[in-house]
Protein backbone atom coordinates (compact mmCIF):
# COMPACT_ATOMS: atom_id res chain seq x y z
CA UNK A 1 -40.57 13.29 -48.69
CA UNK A 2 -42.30 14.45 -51.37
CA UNK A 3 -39.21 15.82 -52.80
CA UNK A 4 -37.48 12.93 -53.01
CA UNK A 5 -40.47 11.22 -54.42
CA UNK A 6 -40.31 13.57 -57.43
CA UNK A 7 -36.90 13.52 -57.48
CA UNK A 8 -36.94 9.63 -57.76
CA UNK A 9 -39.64 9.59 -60.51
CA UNK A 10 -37.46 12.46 -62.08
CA UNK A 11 -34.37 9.75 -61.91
CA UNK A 12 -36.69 6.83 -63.49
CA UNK A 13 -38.17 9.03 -66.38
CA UNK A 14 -34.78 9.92 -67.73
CA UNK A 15 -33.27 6.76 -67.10
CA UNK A 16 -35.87 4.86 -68.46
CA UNK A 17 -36.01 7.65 -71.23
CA UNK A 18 -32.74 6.75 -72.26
CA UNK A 19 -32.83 2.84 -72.54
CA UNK A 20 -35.62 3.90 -75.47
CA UNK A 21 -33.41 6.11 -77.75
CA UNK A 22 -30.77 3.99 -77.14
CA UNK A 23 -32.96 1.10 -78.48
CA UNK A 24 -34.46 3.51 -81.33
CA UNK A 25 -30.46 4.32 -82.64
CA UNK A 26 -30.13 0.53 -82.51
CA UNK A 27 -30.15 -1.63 -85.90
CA UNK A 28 -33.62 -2.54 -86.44
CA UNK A 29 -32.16 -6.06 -86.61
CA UNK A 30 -28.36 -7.10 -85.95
CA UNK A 31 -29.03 -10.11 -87.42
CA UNK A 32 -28.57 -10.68 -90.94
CA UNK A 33 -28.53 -13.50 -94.01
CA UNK A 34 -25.51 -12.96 -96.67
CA UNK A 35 -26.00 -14.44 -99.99
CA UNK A 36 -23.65 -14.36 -102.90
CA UNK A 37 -24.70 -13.03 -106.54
CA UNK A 38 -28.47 -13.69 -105.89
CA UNK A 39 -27.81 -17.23 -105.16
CA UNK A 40 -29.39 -19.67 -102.35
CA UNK A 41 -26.82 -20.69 -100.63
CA UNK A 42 -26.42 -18.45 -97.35
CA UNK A 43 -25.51 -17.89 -94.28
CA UNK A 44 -25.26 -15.92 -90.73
CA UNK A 45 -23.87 -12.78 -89.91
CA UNK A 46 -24.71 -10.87 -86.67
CA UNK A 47 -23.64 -7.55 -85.01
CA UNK A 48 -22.88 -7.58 -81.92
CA UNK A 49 -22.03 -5.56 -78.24
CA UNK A 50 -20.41 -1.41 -79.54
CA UNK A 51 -16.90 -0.78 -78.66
CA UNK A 52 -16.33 2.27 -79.96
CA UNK A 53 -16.83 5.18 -82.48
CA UNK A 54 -18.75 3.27 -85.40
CA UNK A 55 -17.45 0.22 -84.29
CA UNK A 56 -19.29 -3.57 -83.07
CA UNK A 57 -18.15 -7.10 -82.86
CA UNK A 58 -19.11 -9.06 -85.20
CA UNK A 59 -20.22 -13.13 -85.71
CA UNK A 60 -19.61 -14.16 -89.20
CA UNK A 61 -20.99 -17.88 -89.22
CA UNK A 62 -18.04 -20.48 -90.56
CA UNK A 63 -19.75 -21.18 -93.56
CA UNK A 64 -19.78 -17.89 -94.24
CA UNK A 65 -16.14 -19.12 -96.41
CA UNK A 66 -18.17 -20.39 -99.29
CA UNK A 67 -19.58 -17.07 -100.02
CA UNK A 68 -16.37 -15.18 -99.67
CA UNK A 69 -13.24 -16.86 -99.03
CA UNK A 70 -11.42 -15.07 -95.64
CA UNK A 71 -14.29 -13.50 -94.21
CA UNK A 72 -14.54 -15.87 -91.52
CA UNK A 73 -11.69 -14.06 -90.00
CA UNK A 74 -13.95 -10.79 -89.66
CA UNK A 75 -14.88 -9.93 -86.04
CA UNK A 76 -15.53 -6.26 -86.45
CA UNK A 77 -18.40 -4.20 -87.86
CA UNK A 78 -17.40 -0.46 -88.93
CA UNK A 79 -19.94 1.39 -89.93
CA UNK A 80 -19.03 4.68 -91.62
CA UNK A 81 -21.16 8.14 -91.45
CA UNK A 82 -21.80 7.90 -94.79
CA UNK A 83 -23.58 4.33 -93.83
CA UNK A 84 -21.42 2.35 -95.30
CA UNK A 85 -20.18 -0.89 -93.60
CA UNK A 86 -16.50 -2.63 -93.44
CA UNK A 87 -16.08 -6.20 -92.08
CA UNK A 88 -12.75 -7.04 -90.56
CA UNK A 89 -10.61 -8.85 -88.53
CA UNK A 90 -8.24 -6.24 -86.23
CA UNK A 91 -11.65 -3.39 -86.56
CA UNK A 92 -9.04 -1.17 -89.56
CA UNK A 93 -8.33 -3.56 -92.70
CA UNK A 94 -11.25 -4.54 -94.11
CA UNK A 95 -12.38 -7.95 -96.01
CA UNK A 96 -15.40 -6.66 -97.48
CA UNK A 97 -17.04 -2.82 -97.28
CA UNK A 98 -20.97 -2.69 -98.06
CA UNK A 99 -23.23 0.24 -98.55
CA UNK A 100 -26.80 0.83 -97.96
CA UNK A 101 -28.99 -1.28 -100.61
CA UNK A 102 -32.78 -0.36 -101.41
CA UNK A 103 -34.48 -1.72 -97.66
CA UNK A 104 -33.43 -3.33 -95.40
CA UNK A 105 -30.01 -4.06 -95.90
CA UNK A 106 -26.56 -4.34 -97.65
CA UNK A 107 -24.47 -5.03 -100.79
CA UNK A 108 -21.02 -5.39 -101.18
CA UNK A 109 -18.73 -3.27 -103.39
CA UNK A 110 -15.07 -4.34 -102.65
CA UNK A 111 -14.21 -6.75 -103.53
CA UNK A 112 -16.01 -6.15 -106.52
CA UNK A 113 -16.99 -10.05 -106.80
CA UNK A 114 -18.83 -11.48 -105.64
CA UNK A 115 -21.66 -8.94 -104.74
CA UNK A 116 -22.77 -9.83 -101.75
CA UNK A 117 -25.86 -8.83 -100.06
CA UNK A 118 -26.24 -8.47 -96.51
CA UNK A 119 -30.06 -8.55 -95.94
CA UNK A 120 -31.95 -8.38 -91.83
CA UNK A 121 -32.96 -11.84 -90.79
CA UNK A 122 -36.51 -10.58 -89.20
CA UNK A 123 -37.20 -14.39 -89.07
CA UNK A 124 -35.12 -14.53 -85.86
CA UNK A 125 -36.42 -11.81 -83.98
CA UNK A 126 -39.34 -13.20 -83.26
């Protein structure tokens, strides 16, 4: 009995071990506001559920179009080891690739206009 006791606690301690790094590799946020060469206007973009190696769905918010023409279509999130980040529609071509900016967040560098930056939306997450 006591065995199995240990053995059980054994079971939860990993188990539970692993829901926390799995949360701690997670994006501190996988929501985010895009905004287009420093202006106001903006909208929402959020990661969503892995599929594979680097790659997430992705929610790109229909007004999204004002900012960048076509990247409505997106519905994938590639992020590179290098950290960089590629939005597109079939999870290979993409619309718009980002890299890391100073914080907490993104800015776009093809297409080279406009710059878009990709920035956590910590108001949500509350």
């Amino acid at each position: 009995m006591i065995g199995a006791a240990v053995l059980f606690g054994g079971v939860q301690l990993f188990h539970d071990g692993g829901d926390e790094s799995a949360a701690e590799g997670a994006t501190p946020s996988n929501i985010y506001r895009m905004a287009a060469n420093g202006g106001e206007a903006t909208c929402a973009v959020s990661r969503g559920a892995f599929v594979s190696d680097g790659l997430s769905l992705l929610t790109v918010a229909p007004n999204c179009r004002r900012l960048l023409p076509g990247i409505e279509r997106a519905k994938f999130w590639r992020e590179q080891n290098d950290g960089t980040v590629a939005f597109s529609a079939n999870g290979i071509d993409p619309i718009v690739t980002f890299s890391v900016a100073d914080g907490d967040g993104y800015e776009s560098y093809a297409p080279a206009t406009p710059l878009l930056a990709l920035a956590s939306d910590r108001k949500t997450d509350d």
